[in-house]
C-alpha atoms as a PDB file:
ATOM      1  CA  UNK A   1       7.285 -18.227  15.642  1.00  0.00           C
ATOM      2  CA  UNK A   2       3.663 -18.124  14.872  1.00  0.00           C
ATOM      3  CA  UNK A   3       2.375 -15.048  12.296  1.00  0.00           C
ATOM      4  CA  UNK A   4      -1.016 -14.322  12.086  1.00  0.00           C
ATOM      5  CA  UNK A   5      -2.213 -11.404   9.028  1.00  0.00           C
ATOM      6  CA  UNK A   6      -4.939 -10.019   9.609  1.00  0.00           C
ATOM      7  CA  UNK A   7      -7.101  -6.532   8.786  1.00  0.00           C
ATOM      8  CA  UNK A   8      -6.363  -4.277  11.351  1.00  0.00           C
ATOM      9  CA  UNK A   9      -8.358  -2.986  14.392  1.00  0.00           C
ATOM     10  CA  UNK A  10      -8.750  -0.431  16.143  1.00  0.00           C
ATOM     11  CA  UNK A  11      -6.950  -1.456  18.886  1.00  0.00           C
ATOM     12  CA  UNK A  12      -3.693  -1.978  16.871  1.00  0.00           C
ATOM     13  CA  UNK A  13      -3.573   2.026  16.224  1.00  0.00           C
ATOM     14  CA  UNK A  14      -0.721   2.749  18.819  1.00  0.00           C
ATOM     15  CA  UNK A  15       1.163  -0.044  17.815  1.00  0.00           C
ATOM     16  CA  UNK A  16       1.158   0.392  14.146  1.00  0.00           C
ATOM     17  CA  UNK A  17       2.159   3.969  14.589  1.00  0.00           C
ATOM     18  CA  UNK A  18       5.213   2.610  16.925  1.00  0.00           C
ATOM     19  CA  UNK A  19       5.940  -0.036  14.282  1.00  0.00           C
ATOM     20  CA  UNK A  20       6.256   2.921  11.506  1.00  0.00           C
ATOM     21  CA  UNK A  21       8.131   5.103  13.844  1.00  0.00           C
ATOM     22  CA  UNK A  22      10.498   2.648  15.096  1.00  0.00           C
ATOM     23  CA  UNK A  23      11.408   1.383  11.187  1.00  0.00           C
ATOM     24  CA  UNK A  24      11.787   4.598   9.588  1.00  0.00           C
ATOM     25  CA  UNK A  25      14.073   7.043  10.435  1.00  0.00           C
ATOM     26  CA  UNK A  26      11.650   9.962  10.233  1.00  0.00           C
ATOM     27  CA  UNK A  27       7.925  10.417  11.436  1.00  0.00           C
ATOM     28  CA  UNK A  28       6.775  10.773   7.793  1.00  0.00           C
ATOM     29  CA  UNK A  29       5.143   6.990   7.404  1.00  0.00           C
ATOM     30  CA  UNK A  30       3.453   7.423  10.624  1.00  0.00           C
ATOM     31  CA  UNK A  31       1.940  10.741   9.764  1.00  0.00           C
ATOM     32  CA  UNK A  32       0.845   9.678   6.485  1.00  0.00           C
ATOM     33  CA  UNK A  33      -1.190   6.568   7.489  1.00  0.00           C
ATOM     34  CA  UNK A  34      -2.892   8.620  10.730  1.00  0.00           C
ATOM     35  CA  UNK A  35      -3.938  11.295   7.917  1.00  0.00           C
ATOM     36  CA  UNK A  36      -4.941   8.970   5.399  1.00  0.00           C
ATOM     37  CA  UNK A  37      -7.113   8.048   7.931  1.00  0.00           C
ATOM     38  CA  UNK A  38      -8.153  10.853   9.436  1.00  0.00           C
ATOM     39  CA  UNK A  39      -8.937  12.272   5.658  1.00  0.00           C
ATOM     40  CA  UNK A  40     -11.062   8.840   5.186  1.00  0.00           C
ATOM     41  CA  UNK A  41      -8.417   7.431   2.582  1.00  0.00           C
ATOM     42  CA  UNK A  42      -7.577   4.794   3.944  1.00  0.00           C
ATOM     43  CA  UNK A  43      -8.685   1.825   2.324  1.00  0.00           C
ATOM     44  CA  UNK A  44      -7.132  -1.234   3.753  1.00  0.00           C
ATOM     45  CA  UNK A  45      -4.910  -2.050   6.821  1.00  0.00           C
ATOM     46  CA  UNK A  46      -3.057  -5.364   7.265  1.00  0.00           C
ATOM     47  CA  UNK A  47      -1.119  -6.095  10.054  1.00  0.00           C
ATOM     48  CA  UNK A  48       0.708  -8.979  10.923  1.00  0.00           C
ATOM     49  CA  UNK A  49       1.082 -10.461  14.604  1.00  0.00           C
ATOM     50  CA  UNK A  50       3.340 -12.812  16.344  1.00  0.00           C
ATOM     51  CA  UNK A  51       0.875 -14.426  18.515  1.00  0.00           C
ATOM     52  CA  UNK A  52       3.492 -16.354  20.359  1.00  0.00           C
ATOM     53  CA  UNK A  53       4.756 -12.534  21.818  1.00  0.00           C
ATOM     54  CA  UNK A  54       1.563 -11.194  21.384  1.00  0.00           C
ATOM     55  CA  UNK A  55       3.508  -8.117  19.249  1.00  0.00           C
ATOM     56  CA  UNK A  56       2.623  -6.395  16.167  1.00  0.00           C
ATOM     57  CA  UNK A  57       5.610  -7.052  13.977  1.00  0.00           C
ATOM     58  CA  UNK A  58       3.992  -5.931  10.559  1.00  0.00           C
ATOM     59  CA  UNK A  59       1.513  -3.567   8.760  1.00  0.00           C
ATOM     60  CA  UNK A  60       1.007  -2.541   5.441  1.00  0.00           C
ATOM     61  CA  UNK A  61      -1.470  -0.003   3.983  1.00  0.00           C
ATOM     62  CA  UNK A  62      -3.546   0.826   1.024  1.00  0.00           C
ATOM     63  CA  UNK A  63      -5.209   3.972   0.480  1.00  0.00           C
ATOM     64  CA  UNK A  64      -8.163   5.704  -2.085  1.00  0.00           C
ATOM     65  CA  UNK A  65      -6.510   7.025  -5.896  1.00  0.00           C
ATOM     66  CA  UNK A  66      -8.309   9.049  -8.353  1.00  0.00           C
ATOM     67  CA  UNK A  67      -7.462   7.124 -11.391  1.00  0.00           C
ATOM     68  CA  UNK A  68      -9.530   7.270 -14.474  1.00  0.00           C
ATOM     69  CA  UNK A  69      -8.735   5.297 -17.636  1.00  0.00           C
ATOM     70  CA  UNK A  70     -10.602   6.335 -20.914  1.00  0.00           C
ATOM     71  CA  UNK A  71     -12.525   9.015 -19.072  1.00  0.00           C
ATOM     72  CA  UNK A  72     -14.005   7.098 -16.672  1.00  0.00           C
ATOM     73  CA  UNK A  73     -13.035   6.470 -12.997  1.00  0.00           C
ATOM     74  CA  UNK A  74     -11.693   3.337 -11.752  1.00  0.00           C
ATOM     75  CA  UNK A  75     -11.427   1.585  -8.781  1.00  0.00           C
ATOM     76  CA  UNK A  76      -7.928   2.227  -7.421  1.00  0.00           C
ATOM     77  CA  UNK A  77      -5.403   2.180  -4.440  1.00  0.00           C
ATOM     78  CA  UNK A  78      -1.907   2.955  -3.461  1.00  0.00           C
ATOM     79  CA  UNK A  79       0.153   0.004  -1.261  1.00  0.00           C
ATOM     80  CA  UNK A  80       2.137   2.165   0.698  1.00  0.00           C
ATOM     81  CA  UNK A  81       3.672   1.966   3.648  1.00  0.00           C
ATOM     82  CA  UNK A  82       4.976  -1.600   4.504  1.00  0.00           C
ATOM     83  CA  UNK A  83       7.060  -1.518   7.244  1.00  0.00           C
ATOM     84  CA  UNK A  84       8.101  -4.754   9.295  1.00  0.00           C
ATOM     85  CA  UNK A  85      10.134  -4.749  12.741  1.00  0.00           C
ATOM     86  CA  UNK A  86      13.688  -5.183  11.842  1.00  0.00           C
ATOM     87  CA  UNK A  87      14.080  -8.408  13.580  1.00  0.00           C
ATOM     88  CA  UNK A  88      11.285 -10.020  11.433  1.00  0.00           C
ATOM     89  CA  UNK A  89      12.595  -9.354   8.166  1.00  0.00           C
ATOM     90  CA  UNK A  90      13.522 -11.321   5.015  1.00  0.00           C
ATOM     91  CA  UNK A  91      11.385 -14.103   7.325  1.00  0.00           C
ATOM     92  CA  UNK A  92       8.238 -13.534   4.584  1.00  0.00           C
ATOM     93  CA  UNK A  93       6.386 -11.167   6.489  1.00  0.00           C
ATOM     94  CA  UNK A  94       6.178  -8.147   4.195  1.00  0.00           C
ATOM     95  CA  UNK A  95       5.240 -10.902   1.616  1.00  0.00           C
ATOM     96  CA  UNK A  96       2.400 -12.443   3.549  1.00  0.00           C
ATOM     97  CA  UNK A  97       1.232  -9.043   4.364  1.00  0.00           C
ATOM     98  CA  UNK A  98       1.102  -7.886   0.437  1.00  0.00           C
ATOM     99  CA  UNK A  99      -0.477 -10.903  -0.831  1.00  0.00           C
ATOM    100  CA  UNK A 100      -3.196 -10.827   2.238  1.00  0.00           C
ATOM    101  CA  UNK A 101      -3.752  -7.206   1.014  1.00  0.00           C
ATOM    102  CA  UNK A 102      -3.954  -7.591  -2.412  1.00  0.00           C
ATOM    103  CA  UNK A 103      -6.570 -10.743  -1.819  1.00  0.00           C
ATOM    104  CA  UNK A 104      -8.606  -8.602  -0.068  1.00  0.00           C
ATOM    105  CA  UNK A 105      -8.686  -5.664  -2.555  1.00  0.00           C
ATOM    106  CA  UNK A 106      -9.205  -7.606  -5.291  1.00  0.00           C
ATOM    107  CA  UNK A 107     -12.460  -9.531  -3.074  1.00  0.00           C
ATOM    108  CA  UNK A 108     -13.549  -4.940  -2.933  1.00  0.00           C
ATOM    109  CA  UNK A 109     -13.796  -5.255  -6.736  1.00  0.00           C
ATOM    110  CA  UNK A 110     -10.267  -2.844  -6.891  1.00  0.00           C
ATOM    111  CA  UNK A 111      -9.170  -2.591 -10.392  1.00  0.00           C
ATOM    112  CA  UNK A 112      -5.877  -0.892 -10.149  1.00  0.00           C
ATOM    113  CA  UNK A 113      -3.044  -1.331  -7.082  1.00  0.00           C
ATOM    114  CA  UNK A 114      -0.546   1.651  -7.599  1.00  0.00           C
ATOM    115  CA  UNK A 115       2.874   1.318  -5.621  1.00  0.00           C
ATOM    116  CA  UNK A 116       5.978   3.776  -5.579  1.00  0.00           C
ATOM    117  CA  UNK A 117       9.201   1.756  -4.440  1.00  0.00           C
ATOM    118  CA  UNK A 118      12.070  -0.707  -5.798  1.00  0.00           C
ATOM    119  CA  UNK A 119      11.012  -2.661  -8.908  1.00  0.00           C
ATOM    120  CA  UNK A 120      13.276  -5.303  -7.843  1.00  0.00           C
ATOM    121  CA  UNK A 121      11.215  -5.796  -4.982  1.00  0.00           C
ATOM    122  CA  UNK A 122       7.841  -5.279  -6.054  1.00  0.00           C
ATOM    123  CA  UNK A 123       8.087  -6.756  -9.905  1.00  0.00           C
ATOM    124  CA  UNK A 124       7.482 -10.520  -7.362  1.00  0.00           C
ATOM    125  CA  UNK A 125       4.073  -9.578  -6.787  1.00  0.00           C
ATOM    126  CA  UNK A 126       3.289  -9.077 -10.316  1.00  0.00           C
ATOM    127  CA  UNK A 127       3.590  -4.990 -10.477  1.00  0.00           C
ATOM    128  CA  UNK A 128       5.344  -3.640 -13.425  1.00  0.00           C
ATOM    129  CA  UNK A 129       5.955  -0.093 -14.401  1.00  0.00           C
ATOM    130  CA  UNK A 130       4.420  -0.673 -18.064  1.00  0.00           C
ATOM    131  CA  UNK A 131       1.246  -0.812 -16.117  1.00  0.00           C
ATOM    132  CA  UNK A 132       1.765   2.691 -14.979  1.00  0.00           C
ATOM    133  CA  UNK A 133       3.113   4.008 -17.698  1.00  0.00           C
ATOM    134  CA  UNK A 134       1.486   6.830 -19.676  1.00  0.00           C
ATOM    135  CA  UNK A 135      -1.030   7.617 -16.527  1.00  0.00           C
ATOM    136  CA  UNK A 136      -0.323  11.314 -14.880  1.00  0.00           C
ATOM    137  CA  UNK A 137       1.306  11.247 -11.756  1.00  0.00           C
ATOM    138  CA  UNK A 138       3.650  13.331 -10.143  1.00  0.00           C
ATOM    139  CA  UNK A 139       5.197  10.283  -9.318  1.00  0.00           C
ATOM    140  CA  UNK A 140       5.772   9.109 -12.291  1.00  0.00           C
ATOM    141  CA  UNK A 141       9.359   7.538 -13.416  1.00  0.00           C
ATOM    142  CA  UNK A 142      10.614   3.587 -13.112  1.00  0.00           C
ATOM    143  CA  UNK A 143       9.890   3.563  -9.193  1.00  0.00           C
ATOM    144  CA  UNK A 144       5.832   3.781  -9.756  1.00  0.00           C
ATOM    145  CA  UNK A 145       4.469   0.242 -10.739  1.00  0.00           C
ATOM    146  CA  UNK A 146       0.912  -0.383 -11.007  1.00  0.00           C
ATOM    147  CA  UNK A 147      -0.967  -4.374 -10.750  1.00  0.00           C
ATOM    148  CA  UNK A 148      -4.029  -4.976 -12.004  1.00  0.00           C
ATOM    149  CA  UNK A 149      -6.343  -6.801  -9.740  1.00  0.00           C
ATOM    150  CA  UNK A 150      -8.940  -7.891 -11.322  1.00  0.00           C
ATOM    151  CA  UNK A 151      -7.400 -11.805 -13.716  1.00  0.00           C
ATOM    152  CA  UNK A 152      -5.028  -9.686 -14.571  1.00  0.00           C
ATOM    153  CA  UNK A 153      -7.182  -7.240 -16.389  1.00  0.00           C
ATOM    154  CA  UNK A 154      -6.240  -3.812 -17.320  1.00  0.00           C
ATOM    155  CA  UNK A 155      -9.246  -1.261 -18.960  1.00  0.00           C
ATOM    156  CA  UNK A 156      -8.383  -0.401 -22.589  1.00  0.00           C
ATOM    157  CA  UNK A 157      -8.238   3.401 -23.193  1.00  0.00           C
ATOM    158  CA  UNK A 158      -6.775   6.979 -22.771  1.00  0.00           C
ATOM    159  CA  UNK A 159      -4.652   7.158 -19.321  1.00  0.00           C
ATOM    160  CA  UNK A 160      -6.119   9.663 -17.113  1.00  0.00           C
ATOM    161  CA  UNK A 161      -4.792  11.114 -14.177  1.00  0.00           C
ATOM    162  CA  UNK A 162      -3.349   8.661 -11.299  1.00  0.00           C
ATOM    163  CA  UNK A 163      -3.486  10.800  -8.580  1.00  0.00           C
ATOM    164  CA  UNK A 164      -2.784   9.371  -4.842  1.00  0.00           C
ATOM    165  CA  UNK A 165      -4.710  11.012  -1.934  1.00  0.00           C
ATOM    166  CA  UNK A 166      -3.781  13.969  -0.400  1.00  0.00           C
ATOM    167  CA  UNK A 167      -1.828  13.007   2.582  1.00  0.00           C
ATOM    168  CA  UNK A 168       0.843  12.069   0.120  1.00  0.00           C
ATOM    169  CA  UNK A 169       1.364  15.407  -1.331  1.00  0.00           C
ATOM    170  CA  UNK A 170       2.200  16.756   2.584  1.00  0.00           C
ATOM    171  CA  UNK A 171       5.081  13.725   2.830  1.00  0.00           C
ATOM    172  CA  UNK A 172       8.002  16.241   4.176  1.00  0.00           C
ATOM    173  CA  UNK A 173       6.499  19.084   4.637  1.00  0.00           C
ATOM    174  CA  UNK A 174       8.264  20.563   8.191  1.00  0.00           C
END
């Protein structure tokens, strides 16, 4: 098995929106990345391939944030969703796919990378919830973890606001 990451394309948008259907039990995933994108959010798509099948097996996203540290904005995003086809995981995948993505944010000059999920999980990649702690989110709590991109760098001052783009606000909503 061959696995090729890679940003995605715009040919890849039916099968990353099968990929999110098919992993999570409800259509929320998929209709947050196709509004993220419709809204202009969306930052950053990786995807990753099996080239020997010729499927897309992998995709993780990372969208816009409002984030301001000491009054002043910052350069931002939220890593949300990964989702990898069941038969692919604990193979490395969703880790090749969050390094490639973080690689290329930090390359955009991103300052902050916000993530909501299990800090058993995420702490491997270097995100921490100290780093997100004090900044006001609605998500805030010991499941939202920030990085900071940039050597490790983190802007001294007042936390602002952290505030993820809309889509995420609709998650649910019926």
């Amino acid at each position: 098995m061959t696995i090729a990451v890679r940003p995605a394309a715009g040919g890849d948008v039916a099968a990353i929106d099968a990929l999110l259907r098919a992993v999570f039990t409800r259509a929320d995933e998929a209709d947050l990345v196709r509004q993220l994108c419709v809204d202009g959010d969306m930052v950053l798509m990786t995807v990753a391939v099996d080239e020997e099948r010729g499927a897309l097996v992998g995709a993780v996203a990372f969208s816009r944030m409002a984030v301001d540290v000491g009054g002043k904005a910052i350069a931002a995003v939220a890593l949300a969703p990964v989702a990898v086809a069941e038969t692919y995981r604990r193979q490395g995948v969703a880790e090749a796919l969050i390094h490639a993505g973080i690689e290329r944010i930090e390359a955009a000059r991103v300052v902050l990378c916000f993530v909501l999920g299990e800090p058993a999980f995420y702490t491997r990649f270097g995100f921490h919830g100290d780093y997100a702690k004090n900044f006001a989110s609605p998500y805030a709590g010991e499941h939202l973890m920030a990085l900071p991109i940039q050597g490790g760098l983190i802007p001294c001052g007042e936390r602002g606001a952290a505030t993820h783009a809309p889509a995420f606000a609709r998650l649910g909503e019926a």
